[in-house]
C-alpha atoms as a PDB file:
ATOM      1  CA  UNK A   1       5.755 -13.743  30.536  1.00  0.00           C
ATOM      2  CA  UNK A   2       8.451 -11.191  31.186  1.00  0.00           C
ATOM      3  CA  UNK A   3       8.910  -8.519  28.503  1.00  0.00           C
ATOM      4  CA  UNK A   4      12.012  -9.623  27.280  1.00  0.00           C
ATOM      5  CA  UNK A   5      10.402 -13.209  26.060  1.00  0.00           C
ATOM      6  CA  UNK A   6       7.598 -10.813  25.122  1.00  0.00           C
ATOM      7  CA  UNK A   7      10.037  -8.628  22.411  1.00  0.00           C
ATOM      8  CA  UNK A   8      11.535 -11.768  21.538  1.00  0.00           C
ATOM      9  CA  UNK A   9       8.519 -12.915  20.523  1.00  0.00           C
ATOM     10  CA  UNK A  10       7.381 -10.374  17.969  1.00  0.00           C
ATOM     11  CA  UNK A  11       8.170 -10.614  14.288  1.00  0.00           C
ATOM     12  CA  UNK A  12       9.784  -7.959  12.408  1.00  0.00           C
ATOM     13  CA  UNK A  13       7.441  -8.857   9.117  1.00  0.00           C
ATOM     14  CA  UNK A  14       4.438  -7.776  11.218  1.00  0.00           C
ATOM     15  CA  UNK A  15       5.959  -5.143  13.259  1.00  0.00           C
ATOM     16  CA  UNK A  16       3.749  -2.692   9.787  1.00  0.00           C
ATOM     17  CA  UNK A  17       0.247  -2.187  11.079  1.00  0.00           C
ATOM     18  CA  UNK A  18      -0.822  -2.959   7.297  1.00  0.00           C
ATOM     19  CA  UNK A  19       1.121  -6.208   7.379  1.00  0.00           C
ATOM     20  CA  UNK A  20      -0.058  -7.489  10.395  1.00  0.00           C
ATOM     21  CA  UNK A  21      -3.714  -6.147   9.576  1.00  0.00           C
ATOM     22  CA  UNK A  22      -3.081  -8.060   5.966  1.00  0.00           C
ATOM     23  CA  UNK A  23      -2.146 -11.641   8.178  1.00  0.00           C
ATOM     24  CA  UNK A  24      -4.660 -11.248  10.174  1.00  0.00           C
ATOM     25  CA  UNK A  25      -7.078 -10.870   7.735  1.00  0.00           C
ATOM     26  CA  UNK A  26      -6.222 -14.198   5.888  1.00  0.00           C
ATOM     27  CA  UNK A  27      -6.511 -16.294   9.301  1.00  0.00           C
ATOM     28  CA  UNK A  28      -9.851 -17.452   9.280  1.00  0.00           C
ATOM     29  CA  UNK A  29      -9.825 -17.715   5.218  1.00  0.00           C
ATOM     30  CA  UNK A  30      -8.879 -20.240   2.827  1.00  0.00           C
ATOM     31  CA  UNK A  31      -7.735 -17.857   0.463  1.00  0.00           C
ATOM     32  CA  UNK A  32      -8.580 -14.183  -0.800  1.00  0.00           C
ATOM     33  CA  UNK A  33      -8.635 -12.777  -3.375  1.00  0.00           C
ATOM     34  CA  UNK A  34      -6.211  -9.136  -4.462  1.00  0.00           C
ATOM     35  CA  UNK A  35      -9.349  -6.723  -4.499  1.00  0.00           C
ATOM     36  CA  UNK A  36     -10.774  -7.686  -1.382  1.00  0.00           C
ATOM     37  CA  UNK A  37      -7.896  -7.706   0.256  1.00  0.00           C
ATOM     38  CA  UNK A  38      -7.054  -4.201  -1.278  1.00  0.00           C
ATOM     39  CA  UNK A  39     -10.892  -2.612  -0.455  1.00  0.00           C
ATOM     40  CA  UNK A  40     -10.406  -4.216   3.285  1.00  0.00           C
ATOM     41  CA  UNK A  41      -7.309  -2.639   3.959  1.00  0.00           C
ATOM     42  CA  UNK A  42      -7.941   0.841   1.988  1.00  0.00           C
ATOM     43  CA  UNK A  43      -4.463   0.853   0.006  1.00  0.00           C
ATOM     44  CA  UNK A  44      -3.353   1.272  -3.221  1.00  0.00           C
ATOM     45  CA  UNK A  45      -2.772  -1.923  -5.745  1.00  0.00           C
ATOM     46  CA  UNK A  46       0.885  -1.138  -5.258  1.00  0.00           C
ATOM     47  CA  UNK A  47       1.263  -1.229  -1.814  1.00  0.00           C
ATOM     48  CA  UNK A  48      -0.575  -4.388  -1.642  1.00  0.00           C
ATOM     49  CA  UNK A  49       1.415  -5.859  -3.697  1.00  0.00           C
ATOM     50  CA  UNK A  50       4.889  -4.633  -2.162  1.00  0.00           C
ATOM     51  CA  UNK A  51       3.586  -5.766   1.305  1.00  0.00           C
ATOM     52  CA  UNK A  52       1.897  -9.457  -0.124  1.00  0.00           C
ATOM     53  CA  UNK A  53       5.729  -9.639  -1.754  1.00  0.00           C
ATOM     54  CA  UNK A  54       7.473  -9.002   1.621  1.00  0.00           C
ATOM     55  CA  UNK A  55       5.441 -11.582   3.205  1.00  0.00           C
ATOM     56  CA  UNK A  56       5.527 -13.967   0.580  1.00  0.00           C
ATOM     57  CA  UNK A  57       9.769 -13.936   1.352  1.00  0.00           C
ATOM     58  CA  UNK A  58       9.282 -14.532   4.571  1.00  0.00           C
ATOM     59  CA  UNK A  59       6.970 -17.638   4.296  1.00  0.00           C
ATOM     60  CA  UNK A  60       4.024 -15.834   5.874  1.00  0.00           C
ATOM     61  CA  UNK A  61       1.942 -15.102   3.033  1.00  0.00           C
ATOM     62  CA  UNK A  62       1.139 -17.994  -0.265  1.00  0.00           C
ATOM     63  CA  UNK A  63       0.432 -15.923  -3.345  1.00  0.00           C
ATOM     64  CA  UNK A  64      -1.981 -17.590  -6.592  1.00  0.00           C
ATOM     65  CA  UNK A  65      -2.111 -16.954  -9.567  1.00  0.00           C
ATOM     66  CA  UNK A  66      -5.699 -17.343 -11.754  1.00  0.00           C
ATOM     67  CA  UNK A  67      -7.905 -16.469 -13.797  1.00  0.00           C
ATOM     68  CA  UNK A  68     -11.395 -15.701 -13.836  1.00  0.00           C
ATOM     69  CA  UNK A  69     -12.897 -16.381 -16.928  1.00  0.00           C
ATOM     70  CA  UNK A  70     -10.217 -13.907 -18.814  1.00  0.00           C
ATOM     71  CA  UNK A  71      -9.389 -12.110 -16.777  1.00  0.00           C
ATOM     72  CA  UNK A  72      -5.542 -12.575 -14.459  1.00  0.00           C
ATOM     73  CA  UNK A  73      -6.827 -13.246 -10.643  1.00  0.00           C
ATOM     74  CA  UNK A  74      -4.768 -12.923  -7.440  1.00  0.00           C
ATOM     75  CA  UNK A  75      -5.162 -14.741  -4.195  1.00  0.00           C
ATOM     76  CA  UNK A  76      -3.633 -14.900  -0.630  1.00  0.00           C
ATOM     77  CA  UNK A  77      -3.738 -17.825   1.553  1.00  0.00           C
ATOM     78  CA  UNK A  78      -2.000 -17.656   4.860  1.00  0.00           C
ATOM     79  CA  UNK A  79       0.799 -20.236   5.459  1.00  0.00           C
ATOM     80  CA  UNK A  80       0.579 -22.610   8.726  1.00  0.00           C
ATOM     81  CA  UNK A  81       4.556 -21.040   9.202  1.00  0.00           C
ATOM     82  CA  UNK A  82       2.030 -17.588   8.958  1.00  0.00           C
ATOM     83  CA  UNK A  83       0.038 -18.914  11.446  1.00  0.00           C
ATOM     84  CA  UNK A  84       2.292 -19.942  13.923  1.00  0.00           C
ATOM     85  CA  UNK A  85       4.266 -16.066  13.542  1.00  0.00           C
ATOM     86  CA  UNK A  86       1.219 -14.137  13.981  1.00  0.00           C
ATOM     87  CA  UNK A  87      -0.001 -16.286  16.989  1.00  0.00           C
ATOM     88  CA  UNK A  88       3.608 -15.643  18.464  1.00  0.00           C
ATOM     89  CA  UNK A  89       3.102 -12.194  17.405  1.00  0.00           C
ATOM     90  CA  UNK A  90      -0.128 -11.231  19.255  1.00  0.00           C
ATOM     91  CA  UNK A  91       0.517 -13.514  22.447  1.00  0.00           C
ATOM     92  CA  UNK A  92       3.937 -10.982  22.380  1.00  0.00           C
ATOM     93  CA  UNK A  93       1.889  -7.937  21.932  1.00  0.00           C
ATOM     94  CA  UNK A  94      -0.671  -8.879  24.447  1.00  0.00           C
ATOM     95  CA  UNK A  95       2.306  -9.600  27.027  1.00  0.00           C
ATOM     96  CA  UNK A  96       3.735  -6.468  25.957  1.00  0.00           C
ATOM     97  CA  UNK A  97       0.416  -4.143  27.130  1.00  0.00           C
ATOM     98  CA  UNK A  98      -0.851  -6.588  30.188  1.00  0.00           C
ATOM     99  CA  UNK A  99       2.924  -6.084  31.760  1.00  0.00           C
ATOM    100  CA  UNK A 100       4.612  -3.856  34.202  1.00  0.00           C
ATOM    101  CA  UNK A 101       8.390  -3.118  35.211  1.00  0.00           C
ATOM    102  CA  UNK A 102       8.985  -4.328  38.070  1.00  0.00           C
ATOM    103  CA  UNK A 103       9.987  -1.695  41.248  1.00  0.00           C
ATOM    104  CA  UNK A 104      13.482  -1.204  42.806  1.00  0.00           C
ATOM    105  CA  UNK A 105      14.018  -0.201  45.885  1.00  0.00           C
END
């Protein structure tokens, strides 16, 4: 892949190492709930929530709303359009630090 398919292929959503972190996280999940999210990625209640919002917007992210007995309960669940922008995302990242330029001369 050359590098400019590569760039193309990154998404500006999860160019934030806590956003793409966040994704990534909710791959291999069903769902998850706010405070594990929050403890995995060592942020503050705010900033989860400002980054879950962003990604929400762009289709990325599905965000639940619960409750646990009575008690208000948030969960994440990663959307198959999150899927397919993170997969995209990484094969454009990998591309990115496997490539080379090539020589002139």
């Amino acid at each position: 892949m050359d590098q400019q398919t590569a760039l193309a292929q990154l998404s500006q959503a999860l160019s934030n190492p806590t956003r793409l972190a966040f994704v990534a996280g909710l791959r291999d999940a069903e769902k998850r709930h706010f405070r594990a999210v929050k403890e995995s990625l060592g942020i503050s209640d705010s900033v989860l929530s400002r980054h879950a919002s962003a990604l929400e917007k762009e289709g990325l992210v599905e965000i639940s709303k619960s409750f646990i007995g009575k008690r208000p309960a948030t969960w994440y669940r990663i959307t198959e359009e999150g899927v397919r922008v993170l997969d995209a995302h990484l094969e454009g990242l990998r591309a990115l630090a496997e490539g080379s330029f090539p020589t002139v001369d």
